[in-house]
Protein backbone atom coordinates (compact mmCIF):
# COMPACT_ATOMS: atom_id res chain seq x y z
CA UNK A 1 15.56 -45.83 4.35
CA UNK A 2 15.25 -44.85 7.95
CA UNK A 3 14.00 -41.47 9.39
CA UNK A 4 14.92 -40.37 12.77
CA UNK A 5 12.31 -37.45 13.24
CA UNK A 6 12.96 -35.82 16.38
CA UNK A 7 9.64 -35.40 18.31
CA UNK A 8 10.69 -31.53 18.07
CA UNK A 9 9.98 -31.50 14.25
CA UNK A 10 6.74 -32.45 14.74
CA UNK A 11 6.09 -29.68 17.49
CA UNK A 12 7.76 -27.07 15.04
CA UNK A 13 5.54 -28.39 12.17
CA UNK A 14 2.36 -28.29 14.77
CA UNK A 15 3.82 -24.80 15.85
CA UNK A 16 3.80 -23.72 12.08
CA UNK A 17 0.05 -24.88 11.20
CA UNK A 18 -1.55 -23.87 14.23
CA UNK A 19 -0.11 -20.42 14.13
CA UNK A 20 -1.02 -20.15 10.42
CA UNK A 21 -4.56 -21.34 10.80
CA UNK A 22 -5.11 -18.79 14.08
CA UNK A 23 -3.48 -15.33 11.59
CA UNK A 24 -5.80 -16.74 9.01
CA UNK A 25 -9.24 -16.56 11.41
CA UNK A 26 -8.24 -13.54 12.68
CA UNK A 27 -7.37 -12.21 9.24
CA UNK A 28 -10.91 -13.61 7.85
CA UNK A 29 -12.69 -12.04 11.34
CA UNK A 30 -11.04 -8.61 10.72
CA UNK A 31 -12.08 -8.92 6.52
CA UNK A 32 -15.56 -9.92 7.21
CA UNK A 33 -15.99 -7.05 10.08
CA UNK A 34 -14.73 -4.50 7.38
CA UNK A 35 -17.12 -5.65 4.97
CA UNK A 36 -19.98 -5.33 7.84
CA UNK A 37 -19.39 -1.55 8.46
CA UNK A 38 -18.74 -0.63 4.96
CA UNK A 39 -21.76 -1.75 3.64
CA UNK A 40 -25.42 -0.34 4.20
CA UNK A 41 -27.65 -2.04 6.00
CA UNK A 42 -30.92 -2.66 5.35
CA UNK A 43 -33.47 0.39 5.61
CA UNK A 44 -37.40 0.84 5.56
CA UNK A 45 -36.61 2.18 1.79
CA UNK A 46 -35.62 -0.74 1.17
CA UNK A 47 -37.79 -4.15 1.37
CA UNK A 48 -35.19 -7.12 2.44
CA UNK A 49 -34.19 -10.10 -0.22
């Protein structure tokens, strides 16, 4: 069996990955930022790990 791909399937599929990859950074960038300013930092009270 034969497949005639046309070289615009595999820019849609590219399209599709790469977008999905760059929401999920900025997604994990946004999460780990909200994590940073919700939690205390460390104080003199309180001797580091």
């Amino acid at each position: 069996m034969k497949f005639n791909d046309s070289p615009l399937d595999y820019l849609a599929a590219f399209a599709i990955a790469f977008a999905s990859g760059a929401l999920s950074a900025v997604g994990m960038f946004q999460y780990i930022t909200s994590l940073k300013s919700k939690w205390p930092t460390h104080d003199k009270r309180m001797p580091p790990l």
